[in-house]
PDB file of N, CA and C in Angstrom:
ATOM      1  N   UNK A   1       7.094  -9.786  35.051  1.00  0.00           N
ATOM      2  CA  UNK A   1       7.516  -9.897  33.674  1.00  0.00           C
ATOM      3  C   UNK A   1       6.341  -9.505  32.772  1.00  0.00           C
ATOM      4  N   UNK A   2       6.817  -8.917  31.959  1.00  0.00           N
ATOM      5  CA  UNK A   2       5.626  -7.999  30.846  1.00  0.00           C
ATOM      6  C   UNK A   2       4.901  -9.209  30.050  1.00  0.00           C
ATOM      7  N   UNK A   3       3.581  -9.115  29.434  1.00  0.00           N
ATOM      8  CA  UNK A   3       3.349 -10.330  28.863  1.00  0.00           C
ATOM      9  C   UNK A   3       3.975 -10.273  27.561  1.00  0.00           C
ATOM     10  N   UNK A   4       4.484  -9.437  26.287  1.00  0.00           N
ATOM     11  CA  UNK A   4       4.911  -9.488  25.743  1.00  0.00           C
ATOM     12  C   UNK A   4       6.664 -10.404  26.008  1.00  0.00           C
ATOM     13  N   UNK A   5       7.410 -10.333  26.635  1.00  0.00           N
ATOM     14  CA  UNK A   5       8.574 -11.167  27.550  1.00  0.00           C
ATOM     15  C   UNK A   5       8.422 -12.425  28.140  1.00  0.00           C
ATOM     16  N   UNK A   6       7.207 -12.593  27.906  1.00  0.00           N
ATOM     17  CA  UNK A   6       6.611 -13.830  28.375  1.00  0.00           C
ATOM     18  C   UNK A   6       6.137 -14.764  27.233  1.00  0.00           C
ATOM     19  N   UNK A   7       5.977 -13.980  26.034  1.00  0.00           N
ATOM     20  CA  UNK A   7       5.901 -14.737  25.023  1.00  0.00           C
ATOM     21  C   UNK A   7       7.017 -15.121  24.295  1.00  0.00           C
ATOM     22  N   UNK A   8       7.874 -14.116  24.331  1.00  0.00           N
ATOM     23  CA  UNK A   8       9.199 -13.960  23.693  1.00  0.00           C
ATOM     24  C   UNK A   8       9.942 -15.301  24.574  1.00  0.00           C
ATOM     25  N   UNK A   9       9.498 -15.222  25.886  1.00  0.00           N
ATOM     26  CA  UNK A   9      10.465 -16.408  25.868  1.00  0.00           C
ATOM     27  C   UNK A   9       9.887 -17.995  25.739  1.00  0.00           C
ATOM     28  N   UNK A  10       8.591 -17.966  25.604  1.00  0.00           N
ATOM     29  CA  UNK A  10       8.171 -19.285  25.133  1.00  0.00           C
ATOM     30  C   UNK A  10       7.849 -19.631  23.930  1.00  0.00           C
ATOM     31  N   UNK A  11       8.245 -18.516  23.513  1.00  0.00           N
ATOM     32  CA  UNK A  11       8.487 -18.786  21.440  1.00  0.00           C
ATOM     33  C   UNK A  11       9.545 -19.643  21.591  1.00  0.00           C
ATOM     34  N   UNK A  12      11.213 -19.482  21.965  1.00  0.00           N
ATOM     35  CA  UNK A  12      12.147 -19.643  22.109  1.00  0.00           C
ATOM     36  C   UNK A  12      12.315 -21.060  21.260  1.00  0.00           C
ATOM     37  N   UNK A  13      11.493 -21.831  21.789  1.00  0.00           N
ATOM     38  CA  UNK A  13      11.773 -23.399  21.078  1.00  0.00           C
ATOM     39  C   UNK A  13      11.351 -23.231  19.386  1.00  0.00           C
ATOM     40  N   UNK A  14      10.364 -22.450  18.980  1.00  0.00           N
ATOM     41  CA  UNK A  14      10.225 -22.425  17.720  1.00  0.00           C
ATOM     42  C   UNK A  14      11.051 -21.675  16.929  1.00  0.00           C
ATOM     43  N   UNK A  15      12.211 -21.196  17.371  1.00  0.00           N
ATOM     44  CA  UNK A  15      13.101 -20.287  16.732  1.00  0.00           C
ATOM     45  C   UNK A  15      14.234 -20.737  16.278  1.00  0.00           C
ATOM     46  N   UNK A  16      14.615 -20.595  14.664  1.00  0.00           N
ATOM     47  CA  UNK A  16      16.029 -21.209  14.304  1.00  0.00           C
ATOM     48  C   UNK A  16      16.686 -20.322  15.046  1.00  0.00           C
ATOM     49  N   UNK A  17      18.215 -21.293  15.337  1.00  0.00           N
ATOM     50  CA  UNK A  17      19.506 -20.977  16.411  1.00  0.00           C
ATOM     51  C   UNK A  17      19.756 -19.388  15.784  1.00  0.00           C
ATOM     52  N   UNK A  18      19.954 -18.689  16.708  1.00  0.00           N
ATOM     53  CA  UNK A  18      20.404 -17.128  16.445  1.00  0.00           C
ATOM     54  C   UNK A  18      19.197 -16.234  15.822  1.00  0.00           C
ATOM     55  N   UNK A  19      18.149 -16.851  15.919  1.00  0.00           N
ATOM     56  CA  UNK A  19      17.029 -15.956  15.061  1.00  0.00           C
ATOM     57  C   UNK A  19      16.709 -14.709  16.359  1.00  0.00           C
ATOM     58  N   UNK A  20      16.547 -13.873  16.462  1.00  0.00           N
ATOM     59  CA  UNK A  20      16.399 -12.824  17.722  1.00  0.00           C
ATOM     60  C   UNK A  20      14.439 -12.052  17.211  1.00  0.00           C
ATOM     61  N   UNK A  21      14.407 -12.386  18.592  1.00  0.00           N
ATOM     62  CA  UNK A  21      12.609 -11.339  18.526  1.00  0.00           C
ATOM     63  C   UNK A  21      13.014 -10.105  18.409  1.00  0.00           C
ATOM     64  N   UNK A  22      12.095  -9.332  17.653  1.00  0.00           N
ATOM     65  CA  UNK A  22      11.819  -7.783  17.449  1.00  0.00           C
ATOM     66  C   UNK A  22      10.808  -7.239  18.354  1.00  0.00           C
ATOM     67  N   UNK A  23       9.348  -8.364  17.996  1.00  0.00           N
ATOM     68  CA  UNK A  23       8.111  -7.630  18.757  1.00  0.00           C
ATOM     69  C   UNK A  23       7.946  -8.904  18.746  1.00  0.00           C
ATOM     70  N   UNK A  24       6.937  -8.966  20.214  1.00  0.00           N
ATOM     71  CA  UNK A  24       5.853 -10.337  20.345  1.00  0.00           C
ATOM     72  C   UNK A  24       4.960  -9.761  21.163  1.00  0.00           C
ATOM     73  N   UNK A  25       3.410 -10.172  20.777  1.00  0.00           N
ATOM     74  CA  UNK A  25       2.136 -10.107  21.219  1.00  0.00           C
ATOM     75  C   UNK A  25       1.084 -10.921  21.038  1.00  0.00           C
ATOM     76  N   UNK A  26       0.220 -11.027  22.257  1.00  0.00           N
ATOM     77  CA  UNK A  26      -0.800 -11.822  22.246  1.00  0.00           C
ATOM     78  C   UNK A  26      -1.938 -11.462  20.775  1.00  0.00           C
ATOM     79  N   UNK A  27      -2.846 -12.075  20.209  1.00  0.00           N
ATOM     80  CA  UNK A  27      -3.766 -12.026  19.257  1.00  0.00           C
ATOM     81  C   UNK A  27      -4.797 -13.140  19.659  1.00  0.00           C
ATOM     82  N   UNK A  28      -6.587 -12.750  19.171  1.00  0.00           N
ATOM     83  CA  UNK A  28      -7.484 -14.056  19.012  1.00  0.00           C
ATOM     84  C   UNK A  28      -8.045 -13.539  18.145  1.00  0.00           C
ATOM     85  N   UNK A  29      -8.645 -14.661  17.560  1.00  0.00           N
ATOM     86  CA  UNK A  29      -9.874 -15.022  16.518  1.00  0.00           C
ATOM     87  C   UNK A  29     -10.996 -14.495  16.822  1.00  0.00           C
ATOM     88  N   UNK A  30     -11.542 -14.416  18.027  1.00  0.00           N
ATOM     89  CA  UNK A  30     -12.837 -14.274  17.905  1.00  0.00           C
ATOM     90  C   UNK A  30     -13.234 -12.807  18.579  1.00  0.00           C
ATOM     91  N   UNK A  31     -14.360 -12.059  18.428  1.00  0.00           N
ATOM     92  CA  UNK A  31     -14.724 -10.774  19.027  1.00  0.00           C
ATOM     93  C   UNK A  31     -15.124 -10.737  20.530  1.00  0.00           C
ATOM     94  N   UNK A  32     -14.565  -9.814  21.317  1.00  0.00           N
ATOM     95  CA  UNK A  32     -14.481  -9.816  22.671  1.00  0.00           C
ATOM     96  C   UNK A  32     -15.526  -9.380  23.102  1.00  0.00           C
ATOM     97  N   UNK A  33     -16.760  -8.850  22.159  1.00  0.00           N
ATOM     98  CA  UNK A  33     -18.153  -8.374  22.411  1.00  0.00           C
ATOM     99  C   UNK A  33     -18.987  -9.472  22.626  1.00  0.00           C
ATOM    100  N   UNK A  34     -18.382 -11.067  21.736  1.00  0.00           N
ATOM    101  CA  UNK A  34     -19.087 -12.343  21.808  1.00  0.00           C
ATOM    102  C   UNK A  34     -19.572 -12.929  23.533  1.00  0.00           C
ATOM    103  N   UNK A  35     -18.237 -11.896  24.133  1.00  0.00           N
ATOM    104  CA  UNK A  35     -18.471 -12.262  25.827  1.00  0.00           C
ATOM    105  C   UNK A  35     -19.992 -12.241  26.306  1.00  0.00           C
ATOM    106  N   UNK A  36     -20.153 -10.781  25.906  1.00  0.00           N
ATOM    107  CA  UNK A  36     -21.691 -10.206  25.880  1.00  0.00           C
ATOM    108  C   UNK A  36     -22.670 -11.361  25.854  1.00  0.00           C
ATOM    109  N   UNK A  37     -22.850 -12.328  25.121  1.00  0.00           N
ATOM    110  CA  UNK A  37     -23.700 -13.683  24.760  1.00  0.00           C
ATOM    111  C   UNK A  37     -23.291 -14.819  25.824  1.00  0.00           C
ATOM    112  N   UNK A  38     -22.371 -14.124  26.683  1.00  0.00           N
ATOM    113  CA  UNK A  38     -21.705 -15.140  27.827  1.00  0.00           C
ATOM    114  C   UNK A  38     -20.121 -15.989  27.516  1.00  0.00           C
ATOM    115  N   UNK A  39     -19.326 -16.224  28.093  1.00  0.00           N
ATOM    116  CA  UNK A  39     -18.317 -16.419  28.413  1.00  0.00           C
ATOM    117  C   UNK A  39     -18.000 -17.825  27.609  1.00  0.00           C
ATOM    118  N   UNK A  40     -19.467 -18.699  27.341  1.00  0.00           N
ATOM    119  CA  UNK A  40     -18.808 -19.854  26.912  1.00  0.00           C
ATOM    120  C   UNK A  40     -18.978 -20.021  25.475  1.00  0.00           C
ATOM    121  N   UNK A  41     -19.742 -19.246  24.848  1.00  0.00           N
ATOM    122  CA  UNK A  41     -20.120 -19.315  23.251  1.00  0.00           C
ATOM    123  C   UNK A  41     -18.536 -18.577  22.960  1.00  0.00           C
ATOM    124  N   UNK A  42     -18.060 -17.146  23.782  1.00  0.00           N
ATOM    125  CA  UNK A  42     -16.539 -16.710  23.546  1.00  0.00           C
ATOM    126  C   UNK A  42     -15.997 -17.741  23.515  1.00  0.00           C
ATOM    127  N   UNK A  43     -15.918 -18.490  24.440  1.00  0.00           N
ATOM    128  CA  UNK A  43     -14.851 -19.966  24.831  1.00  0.00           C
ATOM    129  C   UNK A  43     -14.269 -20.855  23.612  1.00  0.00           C
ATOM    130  N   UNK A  44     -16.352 -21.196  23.520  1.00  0.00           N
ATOM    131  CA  UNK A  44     -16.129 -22.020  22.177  1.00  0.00           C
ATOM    132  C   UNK A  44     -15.834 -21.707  20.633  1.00  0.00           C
ATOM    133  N   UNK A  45     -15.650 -20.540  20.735  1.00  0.00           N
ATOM    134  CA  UNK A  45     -15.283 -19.696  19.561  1.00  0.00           C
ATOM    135  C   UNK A  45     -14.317 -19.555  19.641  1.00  0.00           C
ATOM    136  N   UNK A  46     -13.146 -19.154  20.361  1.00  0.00           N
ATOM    137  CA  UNK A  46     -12.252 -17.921  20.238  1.00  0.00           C
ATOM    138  C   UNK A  46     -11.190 -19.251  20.178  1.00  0.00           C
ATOM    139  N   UNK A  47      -9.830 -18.839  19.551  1.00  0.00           N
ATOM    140  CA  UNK A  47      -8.355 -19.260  20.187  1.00  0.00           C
ATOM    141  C   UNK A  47      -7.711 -18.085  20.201  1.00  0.00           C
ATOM    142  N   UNK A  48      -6.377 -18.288  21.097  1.00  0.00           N
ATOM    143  CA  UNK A  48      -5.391 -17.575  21.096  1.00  0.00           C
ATOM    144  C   UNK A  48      -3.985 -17.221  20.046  1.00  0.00           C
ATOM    145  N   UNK A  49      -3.761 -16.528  19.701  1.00  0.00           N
ATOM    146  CA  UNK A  49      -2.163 -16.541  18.970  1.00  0.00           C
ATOM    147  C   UNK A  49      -1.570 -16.146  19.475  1.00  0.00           C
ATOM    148  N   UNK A  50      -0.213 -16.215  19.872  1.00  0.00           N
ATOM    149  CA  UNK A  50       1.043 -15.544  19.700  1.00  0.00           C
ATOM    150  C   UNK A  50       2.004 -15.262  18.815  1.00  0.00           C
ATOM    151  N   UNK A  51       1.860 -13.556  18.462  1.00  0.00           N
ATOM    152  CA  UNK A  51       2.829 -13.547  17.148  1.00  0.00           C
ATOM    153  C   UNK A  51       3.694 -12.731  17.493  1.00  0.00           C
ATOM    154  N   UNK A  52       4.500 -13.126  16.957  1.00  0.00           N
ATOM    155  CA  UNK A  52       6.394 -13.591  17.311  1.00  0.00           C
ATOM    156  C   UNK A  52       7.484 -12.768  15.882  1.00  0.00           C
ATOM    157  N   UNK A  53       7.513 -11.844  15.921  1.00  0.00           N
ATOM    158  CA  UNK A  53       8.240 -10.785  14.895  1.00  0.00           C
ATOM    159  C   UNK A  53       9.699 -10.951  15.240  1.00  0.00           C
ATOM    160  N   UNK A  54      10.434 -11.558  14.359  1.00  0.00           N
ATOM    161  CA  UNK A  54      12.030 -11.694  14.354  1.00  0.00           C
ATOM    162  C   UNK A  54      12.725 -11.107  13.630  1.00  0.00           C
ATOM    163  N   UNK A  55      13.968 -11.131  13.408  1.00  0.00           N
ATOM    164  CA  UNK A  55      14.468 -10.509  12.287  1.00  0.00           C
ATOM    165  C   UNK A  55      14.652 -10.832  11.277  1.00  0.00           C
ATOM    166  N   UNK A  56      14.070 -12.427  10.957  1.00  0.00           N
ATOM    167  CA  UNK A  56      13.990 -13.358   9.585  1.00  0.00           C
ATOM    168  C   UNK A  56      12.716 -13.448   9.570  1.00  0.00           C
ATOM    169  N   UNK A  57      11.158 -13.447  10.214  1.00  0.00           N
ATOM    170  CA  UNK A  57      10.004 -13.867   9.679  1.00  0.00           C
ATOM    171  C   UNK A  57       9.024 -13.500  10.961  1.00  0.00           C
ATOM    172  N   UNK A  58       7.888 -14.185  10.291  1.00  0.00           N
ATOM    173  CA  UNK A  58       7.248 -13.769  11.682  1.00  0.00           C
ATOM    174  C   UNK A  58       6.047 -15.131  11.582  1.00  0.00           C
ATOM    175  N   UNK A  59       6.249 -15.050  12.967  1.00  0.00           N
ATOM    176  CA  UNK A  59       5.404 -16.590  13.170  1.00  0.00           C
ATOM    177  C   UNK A  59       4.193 -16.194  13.921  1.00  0.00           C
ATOM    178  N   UNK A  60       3.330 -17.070  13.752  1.00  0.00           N
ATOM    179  CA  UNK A  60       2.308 -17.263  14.499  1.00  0.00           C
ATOM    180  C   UNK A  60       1.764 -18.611  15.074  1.00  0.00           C
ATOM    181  N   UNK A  61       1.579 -18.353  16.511  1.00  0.00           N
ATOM    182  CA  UNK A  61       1.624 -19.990  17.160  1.00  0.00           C
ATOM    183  C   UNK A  61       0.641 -19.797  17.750  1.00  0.00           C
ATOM    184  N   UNK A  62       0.186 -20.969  17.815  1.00  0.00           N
ATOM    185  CA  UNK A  62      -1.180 -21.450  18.309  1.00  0.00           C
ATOM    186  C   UNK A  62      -1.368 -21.361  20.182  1.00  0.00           C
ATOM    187  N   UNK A  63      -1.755 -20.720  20.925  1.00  0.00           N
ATOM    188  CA  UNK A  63      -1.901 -20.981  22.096  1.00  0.00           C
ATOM    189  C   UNK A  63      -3.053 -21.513  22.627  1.00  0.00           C
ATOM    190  N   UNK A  64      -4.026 -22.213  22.136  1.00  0.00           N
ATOM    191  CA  UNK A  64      -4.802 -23.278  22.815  1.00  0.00           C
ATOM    192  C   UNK A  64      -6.233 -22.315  22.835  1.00  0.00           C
ATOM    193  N   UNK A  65      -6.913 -22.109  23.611  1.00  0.00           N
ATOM    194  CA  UNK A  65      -7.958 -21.744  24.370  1.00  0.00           C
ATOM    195  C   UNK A  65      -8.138 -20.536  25.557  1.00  0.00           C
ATOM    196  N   UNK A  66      -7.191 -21.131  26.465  1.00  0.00           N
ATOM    197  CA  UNK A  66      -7.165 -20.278  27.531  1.00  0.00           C
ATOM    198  C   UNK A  66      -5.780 -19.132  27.742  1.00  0.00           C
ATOM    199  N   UNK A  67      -4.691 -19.738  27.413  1.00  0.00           N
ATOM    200  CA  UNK A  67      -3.767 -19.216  27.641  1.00  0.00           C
ATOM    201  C   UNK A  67      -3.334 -18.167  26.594  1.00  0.00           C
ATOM    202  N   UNK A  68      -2.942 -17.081  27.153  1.00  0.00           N
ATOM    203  CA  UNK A  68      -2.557 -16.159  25.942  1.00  0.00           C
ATOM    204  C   UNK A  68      -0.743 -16.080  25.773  1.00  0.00           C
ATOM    205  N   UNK A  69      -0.305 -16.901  26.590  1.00  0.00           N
ATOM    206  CA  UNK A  69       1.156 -16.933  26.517  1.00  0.00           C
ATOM    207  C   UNK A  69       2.436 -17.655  26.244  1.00  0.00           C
ATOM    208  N   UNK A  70       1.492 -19.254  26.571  1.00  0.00           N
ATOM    209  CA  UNK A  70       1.963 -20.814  26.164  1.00  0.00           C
ATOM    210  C   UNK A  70       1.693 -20.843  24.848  1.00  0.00           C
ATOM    211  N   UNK A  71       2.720 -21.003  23.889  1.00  0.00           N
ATOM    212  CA  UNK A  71       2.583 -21.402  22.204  1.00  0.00           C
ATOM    213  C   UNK A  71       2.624 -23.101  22.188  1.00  0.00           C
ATOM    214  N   UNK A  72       1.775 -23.520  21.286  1.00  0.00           N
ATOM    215  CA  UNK A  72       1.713 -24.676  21.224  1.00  0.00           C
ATOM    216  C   UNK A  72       2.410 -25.403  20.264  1.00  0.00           C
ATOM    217  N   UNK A  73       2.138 -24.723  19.299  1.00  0.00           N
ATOM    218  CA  UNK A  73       2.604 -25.239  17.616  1.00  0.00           C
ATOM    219  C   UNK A  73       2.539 -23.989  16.889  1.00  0.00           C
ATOM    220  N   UNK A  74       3.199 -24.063  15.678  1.00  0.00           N
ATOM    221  CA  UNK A  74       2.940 -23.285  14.658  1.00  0.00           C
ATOM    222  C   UNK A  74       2.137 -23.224  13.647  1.00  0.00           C
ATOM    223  N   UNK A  75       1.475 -21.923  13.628  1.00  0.00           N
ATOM    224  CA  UNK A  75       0.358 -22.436  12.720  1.00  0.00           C
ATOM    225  C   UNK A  75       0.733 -22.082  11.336  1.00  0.00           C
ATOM    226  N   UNK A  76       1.656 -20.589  11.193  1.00  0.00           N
ATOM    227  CA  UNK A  76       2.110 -20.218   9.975  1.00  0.00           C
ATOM    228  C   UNK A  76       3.320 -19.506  10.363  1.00  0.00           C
ATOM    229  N   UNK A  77       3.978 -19.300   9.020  1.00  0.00           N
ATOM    230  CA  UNK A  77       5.443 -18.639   9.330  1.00  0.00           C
ATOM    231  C   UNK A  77       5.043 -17.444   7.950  1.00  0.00           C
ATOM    232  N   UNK A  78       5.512 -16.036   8.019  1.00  0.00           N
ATOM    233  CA  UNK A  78       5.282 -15.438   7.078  1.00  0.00           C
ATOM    234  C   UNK A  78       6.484 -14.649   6.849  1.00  0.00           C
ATOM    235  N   UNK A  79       6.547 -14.383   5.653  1.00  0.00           N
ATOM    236  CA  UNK A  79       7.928 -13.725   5.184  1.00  0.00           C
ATOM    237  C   UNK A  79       7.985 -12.414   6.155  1.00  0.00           C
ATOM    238  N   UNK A  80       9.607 -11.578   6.347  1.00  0.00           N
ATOM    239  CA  UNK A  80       9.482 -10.685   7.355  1.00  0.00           C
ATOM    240  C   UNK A  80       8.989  -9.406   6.826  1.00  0.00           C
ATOM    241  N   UNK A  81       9.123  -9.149   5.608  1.00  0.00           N
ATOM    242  CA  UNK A  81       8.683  -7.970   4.905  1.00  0.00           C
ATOM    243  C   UNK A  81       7.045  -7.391   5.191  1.00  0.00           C
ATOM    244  N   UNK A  82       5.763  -8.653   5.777  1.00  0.00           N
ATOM    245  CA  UNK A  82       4.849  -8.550   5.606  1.00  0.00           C
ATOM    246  C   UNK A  82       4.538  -7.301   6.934  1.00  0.00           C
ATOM    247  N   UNK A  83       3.532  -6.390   6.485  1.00  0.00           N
ATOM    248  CA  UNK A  83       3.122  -5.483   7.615  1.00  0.00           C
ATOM    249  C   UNK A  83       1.700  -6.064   8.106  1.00  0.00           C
ATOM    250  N   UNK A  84       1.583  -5.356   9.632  1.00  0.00           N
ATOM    251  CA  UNK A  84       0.677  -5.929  10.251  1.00  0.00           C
ATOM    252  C   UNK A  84      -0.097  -5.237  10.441  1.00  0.00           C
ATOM    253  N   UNK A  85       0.305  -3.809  10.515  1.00  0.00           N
ATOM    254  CA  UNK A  85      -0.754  -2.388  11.096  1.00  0.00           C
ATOM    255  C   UNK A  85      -0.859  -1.712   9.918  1.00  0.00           C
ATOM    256  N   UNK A  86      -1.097  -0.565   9.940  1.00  0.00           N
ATOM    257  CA  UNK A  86      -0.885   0.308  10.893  1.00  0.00           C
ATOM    258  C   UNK A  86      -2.306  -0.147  11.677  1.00  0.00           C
ATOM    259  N   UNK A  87      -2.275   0.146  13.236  1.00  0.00           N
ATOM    260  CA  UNK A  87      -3.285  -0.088  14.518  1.00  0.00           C
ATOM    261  C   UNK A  87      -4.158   0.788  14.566  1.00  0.00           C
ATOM    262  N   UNK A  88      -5.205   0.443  14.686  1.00  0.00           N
ATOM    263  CA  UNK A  88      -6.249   1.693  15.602  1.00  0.00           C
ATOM    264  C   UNK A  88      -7.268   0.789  15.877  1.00  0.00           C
ATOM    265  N   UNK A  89      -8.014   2.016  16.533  1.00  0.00           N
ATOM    266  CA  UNK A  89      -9.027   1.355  17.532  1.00  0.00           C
ATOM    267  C   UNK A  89      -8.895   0.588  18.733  1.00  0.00           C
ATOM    268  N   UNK A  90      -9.612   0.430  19.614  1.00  0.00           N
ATOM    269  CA  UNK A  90     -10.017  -0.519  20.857  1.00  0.00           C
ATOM    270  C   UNK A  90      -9.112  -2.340  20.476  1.00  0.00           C
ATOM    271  N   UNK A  91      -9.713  -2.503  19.616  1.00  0.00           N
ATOM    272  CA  UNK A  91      -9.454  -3.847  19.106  1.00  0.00           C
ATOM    273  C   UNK A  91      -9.234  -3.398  17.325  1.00  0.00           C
ATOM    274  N   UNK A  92      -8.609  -3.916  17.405  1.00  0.00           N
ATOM    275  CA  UNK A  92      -7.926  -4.128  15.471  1.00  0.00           C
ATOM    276  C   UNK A  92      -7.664  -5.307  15.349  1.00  0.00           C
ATOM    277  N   UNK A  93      -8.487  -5.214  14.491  1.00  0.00           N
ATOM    278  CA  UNK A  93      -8.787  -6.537  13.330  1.00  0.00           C
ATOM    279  C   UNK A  93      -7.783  -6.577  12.105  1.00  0.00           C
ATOM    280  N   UNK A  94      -7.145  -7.482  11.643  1.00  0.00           N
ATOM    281  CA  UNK A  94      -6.310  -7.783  10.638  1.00  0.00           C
ATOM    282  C   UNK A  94      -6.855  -9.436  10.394  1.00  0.00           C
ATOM    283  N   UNK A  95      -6.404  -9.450   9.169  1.00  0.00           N
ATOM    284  CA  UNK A  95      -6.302 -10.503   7.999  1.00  0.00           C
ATOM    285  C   UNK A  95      -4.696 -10.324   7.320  1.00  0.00           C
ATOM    286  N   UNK A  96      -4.012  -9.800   7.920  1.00  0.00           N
ATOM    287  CA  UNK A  96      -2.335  -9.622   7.197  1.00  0.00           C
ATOM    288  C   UNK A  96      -1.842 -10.973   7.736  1.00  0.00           C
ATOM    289  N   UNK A  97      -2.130 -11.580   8.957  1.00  0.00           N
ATOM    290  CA  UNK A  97      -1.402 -12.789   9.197  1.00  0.00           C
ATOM    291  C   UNK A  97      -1.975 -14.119   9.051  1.00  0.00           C
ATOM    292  N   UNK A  98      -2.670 -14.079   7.764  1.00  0.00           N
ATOM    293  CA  UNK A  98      -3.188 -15.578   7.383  1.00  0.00           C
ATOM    294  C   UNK A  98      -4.601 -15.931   8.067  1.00  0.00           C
ATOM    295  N   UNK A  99      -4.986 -15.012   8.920  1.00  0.00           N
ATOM    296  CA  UNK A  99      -6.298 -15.407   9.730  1.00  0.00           C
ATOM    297  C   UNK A  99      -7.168 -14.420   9.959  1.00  0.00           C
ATOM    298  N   UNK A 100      -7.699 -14.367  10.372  1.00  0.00           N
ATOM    299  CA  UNK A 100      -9.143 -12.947  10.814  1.00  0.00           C
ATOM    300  C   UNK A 100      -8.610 -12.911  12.214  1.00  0.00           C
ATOM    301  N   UNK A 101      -7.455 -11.543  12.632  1.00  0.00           N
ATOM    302  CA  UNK A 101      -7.301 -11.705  14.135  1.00  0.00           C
ATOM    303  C   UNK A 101      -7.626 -10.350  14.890  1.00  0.00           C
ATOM    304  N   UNK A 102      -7.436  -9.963  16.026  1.00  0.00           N
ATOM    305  CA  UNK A 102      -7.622  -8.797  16.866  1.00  0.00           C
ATOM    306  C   UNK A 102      -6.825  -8.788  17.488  1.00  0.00           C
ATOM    307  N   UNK A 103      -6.326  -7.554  17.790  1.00  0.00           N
ATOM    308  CA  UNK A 103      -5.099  -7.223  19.030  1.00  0.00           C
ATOM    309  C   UNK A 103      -5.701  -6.035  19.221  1.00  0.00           C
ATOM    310  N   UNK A 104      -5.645  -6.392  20.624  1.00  0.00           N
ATOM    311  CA  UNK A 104      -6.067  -5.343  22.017  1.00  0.00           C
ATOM    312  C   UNK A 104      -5.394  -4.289  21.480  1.00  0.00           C
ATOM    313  N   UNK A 105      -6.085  -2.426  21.792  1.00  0.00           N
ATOM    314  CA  UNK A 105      -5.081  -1.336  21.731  1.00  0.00           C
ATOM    315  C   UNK A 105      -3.554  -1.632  22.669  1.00  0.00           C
ATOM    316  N   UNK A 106      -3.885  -2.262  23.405  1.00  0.00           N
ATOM    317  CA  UNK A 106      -2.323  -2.601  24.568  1.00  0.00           C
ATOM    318  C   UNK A 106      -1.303  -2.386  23.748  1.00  0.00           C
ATOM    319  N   UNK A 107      -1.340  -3.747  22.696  1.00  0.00           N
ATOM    320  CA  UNK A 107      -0.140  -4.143  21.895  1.00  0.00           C
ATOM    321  C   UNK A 107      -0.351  -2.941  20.658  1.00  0.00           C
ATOM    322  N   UNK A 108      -0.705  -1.697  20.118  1.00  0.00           N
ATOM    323  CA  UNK A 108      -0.919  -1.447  19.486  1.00  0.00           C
ATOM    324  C   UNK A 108       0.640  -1.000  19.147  1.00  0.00           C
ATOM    325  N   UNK A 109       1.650  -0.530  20.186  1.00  0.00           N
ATOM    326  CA  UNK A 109       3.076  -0.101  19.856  1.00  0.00           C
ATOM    327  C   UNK A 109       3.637  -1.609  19.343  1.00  0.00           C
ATOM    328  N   UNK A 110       3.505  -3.023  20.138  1.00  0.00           N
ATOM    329  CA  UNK A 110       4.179  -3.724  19.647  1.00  0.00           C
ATOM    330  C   UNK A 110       4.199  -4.032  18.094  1.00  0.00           C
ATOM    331  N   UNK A 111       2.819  -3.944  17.752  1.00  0.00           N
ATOM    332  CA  UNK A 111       2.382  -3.582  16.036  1.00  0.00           C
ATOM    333  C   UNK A 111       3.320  -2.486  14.844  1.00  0.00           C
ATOM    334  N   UNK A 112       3.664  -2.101  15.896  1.00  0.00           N
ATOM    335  CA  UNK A 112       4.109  -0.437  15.120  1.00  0.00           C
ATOM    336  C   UNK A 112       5.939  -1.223  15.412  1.00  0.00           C
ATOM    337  N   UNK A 113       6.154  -1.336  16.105  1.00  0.00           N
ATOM    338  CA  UNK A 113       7.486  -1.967  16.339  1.00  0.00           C
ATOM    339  C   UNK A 113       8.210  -3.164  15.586  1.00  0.00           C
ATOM    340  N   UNK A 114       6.973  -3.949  15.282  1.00  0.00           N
ATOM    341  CA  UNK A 114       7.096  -5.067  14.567  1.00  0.00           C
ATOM    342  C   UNK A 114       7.323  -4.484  13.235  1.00  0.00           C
ATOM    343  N   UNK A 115       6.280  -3.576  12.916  1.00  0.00           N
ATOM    344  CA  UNK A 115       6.052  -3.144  10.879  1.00  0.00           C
ATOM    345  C   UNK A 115       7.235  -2.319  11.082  1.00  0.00           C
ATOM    346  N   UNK A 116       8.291  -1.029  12.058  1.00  0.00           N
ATOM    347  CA  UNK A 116       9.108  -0.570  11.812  1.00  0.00           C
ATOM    348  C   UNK A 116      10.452  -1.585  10.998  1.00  0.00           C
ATOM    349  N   UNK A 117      10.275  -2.534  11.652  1.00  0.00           N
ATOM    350  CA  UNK A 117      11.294  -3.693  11.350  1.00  0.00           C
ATOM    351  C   UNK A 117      11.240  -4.581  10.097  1.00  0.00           C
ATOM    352  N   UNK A 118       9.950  -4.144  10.168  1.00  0.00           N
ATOM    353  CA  UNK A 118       9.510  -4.982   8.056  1.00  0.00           C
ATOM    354  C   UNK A 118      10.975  -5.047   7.023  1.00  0.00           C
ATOM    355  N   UNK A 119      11.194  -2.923   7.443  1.00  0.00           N
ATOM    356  CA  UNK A 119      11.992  -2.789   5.853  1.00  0.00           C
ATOM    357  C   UNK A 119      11.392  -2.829   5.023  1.00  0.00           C
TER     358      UNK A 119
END
């Protein structure tokens, strides 16, 4: 199972009845170069997000520390109109979803998939 499908389905509980995913992808806070300084200053720095693009809004949930796929809580809900990309680079950095985040080039289509769906 793709990790994007893997988030999509453990959003599931944070979703009003009939709300349907568009795009979902992993996101963190902190810079993946911080590794460089060793694994645990990353540790103690970084969390995870999962953000969760529907066809009413788009959420962002907290996944803890380690896991990039278990949502914990919600940290914000943002109107659906808001765009996230356009993507580039290795890692892209945004401030569009309430936080200072990065998403891997991986998800860079799920980005583009999500903002097609803005409207």
């Amino acid at each position: 199972m793709a990790l994007r499908d893997k988030i999509a389905e453990a959003a599931r509980p944070f979703l009003e009845p009939g709300e349907q995913v568009q795009a979902a992808f992993p996101a963190q806070t902190a810079s993946s170069w911080l590794v460089l300084l060793g694994y645990i200053p990353f540790l103690l720095t970084n969390n995870y997000r999962c953000v969760v693009a529907t066809d009413r809004r788009i959420l962002v949930l907290d996944a803890g520390k380690l896991s990039t796929t278990k949502p914990r809580s919600v940290i914000r809900t943002l109107p659906r109109p808001t765009r996230i990309g356009p993507a580039s680079g290795l890692w892209y950095r945004t401030a569009n979803l309430g936080e200072d985040l990065r998403i891997h080039k991986r998800f860079h289509g799920d980005i583009a998939a999500a903002d097609a769906h803005a409207g």
